[in-house]
C-alpha atoms as a PDB file:
ATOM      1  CA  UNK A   1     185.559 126.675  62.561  1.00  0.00           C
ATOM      2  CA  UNK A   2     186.851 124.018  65.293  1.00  0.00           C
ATOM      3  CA  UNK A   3     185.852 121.271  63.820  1.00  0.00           C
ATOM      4  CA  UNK A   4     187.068 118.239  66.154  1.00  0.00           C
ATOM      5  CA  UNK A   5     188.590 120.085  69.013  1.00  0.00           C
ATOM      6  CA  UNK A   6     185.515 120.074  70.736  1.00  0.00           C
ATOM      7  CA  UNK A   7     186.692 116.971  72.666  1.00  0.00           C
ATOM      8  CA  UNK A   8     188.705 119.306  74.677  1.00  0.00           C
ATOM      9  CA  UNK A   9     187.775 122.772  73.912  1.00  0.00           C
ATOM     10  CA  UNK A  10     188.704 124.951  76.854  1.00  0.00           C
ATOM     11  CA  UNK A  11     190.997 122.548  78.345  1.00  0.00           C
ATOM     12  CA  UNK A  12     194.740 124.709  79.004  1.00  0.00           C
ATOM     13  CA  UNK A  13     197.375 122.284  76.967  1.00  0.00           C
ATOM     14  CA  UNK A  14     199.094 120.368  79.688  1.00  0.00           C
ATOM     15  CA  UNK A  15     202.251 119.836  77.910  1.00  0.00           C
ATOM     16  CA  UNK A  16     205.363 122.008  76.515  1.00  0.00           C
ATOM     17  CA  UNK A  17     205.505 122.271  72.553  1.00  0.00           C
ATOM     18  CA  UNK A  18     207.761 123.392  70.398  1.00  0.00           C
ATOM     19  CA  UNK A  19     205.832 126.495  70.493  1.00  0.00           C
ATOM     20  CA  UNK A  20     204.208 128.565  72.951  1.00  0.00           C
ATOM     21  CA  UNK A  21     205.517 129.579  76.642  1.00  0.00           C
ATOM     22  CA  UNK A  22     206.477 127.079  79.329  1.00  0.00           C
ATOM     23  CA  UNK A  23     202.602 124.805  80.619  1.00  0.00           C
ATOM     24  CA  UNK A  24     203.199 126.244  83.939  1.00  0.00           C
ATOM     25  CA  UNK A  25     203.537 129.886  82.604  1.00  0.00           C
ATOM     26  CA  UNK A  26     200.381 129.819  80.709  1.00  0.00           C
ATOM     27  CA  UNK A  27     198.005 131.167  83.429  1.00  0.00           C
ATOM     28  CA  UNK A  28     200.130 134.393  84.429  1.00  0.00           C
ATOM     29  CA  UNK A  29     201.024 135.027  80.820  1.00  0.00           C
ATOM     30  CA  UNK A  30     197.509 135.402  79.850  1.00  0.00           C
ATOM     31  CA  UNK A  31     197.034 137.378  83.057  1.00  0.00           C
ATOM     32  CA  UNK A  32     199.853 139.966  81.819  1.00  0.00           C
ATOM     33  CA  UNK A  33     198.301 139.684  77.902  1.00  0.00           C
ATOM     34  CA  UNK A  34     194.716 140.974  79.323  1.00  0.00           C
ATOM     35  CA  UNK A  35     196.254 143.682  81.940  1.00  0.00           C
ATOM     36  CA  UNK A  36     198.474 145.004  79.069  1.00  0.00           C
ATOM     37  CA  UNK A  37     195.197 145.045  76.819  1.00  0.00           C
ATOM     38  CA  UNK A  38     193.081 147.263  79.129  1.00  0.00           C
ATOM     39  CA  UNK A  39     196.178 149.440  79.580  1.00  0.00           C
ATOM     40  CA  UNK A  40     196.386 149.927  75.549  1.00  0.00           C
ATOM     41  CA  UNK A  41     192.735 150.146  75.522  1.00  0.00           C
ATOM     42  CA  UNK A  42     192.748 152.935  78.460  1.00  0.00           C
ATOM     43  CA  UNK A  43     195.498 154.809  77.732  1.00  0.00           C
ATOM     44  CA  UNK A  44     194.779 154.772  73.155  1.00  0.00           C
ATOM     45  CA  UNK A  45     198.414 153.662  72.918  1.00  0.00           C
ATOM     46  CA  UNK A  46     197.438 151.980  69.549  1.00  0.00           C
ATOM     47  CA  UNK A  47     195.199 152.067  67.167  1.00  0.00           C
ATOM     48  CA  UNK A  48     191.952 149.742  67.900  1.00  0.00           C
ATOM     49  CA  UNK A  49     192.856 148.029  64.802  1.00  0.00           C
ATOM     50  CA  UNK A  50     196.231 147.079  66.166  1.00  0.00           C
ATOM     51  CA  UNK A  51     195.320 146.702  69.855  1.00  0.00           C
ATOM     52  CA  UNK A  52     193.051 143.909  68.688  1.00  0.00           C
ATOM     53  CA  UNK A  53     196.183 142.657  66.507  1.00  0.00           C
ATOM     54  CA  UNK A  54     198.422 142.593  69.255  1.00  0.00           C
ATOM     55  CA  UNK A  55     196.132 140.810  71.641  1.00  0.00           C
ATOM     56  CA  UNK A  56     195.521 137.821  68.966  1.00  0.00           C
ATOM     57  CA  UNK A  57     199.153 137.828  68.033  1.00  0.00           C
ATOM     58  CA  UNK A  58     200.308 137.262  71.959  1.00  0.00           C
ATOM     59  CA  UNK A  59     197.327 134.965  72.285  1.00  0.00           C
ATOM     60  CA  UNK A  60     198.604 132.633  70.024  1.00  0.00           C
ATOM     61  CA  UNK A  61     202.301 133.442  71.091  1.00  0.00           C
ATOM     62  CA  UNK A  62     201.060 132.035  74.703  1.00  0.00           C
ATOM     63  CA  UNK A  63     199.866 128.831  72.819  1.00  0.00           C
ATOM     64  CA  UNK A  64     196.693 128.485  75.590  1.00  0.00           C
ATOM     65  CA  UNK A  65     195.486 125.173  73.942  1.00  0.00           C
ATOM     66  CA  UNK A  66     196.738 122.158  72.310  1.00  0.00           C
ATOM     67  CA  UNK A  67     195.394 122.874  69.065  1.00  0.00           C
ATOM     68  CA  UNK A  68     193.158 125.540  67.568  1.00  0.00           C
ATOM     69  CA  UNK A  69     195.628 128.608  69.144  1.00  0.00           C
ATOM     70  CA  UNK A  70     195.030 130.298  65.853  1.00  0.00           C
ATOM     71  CA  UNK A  71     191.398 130.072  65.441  1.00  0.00           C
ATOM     72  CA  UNK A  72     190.730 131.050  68.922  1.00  0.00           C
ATOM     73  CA  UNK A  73     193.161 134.020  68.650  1.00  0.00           C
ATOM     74  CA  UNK A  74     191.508 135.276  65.631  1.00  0.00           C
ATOM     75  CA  UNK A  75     188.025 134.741  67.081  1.00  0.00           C
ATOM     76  CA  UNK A  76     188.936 137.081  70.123  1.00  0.00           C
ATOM     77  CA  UNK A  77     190.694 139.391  68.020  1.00  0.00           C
ATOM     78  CA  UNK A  78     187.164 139.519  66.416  1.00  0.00           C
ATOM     79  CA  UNK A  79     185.075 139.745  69.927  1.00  0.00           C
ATOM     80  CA  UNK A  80     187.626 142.777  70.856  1.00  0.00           C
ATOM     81  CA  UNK A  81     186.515 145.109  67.622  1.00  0.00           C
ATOM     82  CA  UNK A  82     182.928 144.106  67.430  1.00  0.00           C
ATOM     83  CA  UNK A  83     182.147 144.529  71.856  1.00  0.00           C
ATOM     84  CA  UNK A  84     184.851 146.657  72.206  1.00  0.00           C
ATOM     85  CA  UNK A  85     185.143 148.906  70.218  1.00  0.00           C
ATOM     86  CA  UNK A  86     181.977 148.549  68.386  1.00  0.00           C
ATOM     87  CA  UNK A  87     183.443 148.052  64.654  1.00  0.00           C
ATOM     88  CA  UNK A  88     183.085 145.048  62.026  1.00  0.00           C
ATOM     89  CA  UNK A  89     184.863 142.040  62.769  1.00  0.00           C
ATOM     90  CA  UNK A  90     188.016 141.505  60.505  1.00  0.00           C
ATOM     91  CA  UNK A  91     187.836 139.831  57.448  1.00  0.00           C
ATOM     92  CA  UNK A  92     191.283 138.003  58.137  1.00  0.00           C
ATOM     93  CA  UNK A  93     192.108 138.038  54.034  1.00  0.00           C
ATOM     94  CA  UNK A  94     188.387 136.368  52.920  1.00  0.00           C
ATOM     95  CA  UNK A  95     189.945 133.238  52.082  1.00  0.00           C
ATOM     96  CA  UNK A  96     190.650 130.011  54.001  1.00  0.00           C
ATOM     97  CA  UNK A  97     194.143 129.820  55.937  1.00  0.00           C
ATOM     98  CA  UNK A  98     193.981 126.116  56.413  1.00  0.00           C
ATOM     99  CA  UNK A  99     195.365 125.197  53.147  1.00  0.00           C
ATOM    100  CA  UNK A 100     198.748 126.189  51.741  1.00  0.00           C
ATOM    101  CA  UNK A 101     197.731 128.769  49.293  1.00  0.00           C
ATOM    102  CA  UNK A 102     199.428 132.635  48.703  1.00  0.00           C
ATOM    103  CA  UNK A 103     196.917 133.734  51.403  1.00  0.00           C
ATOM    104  CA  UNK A 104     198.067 131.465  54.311  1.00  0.00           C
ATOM    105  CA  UNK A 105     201.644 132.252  52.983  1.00  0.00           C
ATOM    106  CA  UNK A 106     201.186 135.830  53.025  1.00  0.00           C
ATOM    107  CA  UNK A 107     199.008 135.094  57.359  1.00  0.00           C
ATOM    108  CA  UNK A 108     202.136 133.592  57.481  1.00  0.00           C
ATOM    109  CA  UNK A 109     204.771 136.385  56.518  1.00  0.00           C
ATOM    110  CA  UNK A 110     203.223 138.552  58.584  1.00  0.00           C
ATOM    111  CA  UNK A 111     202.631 136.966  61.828  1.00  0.00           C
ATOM    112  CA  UNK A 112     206.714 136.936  61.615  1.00  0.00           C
ATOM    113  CA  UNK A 113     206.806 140.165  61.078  1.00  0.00           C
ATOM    114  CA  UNK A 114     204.600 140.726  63.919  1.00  0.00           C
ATOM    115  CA  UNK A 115     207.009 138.903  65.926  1.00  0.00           C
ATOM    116  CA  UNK A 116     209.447 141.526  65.280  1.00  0.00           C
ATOM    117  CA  UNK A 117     207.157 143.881  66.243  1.00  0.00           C
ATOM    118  CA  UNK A 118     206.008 144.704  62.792  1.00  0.00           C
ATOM    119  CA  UNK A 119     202.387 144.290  62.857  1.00  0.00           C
ATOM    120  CA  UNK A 120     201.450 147.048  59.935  1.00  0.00           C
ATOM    121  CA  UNK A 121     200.999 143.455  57.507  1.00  0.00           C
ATOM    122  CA  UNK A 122     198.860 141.760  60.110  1.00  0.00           C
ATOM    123  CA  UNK A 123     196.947 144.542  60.639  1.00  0.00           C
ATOM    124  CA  UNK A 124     196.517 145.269  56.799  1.00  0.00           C
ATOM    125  CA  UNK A 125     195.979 141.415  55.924  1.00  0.00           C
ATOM    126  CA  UNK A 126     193.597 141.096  58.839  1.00  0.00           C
ATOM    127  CA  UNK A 127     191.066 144.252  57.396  1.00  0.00           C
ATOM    128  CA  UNK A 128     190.883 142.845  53.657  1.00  0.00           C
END
């Protein structure tokens, strides 16, 4: 799953990209992204299914790590439903997303639509 990143797995990116909040914002970011999780999770203001979307779709919106954002944020999206909520992992669409195929298209699609604050095609992608 990370193939070569473990060179520097765990390291915070120390570096702006064209993606991702400011390097210096990274720390209180995720700090708001975990407080806002145990809110949701307290207060059932989603669905589990989406909760778990949201958190993996502002995980990778923060951008923690050079490389593997995506990967990461689907694995915790993962750890969320399986220790938190005691339900099966998502299937994130059975197929690879590395390659450009219909399925990464379609990750793809809705992760923008997610940024609009759509997330019914993440959520739906995610559990097929």
């Amino acid at each position: 799953m990370f193939g070569d990143v473990w060179k520097w797995a765990g390291t915070l990116r120390n570096s702006n990209k064209n993606i991702g909040v400011d390097r210096f914002q990274i720390s209180i970011r995720l700090r708001q992204l975990i407080d806002n999780c145990i809110f949701w999770i307290d207060n059932k203001t989603f669905s589990e299914e989406e909760i778990a979307i949201r958190f993996k779709h502002e995980l990778v919106a923060i951008h923690i790590f050079p490389n593997g954002n995506g990967r990461h944020s689907r694995l915790l999206g993962d750890i969320i439903m399986k220790q938190i909520f005691k339900k099966p992992s998502f299937t994130w669409g059975s197929k690879k997303l590395g390659s450009k195929n219909d399925n990464r298209k379609f990750y793809i699609t809705a992760l923008k639509k997610a940024d609009q604050g759509d997330f019914k095609d993440l959520i739906s992608f995610s559990m097929e």
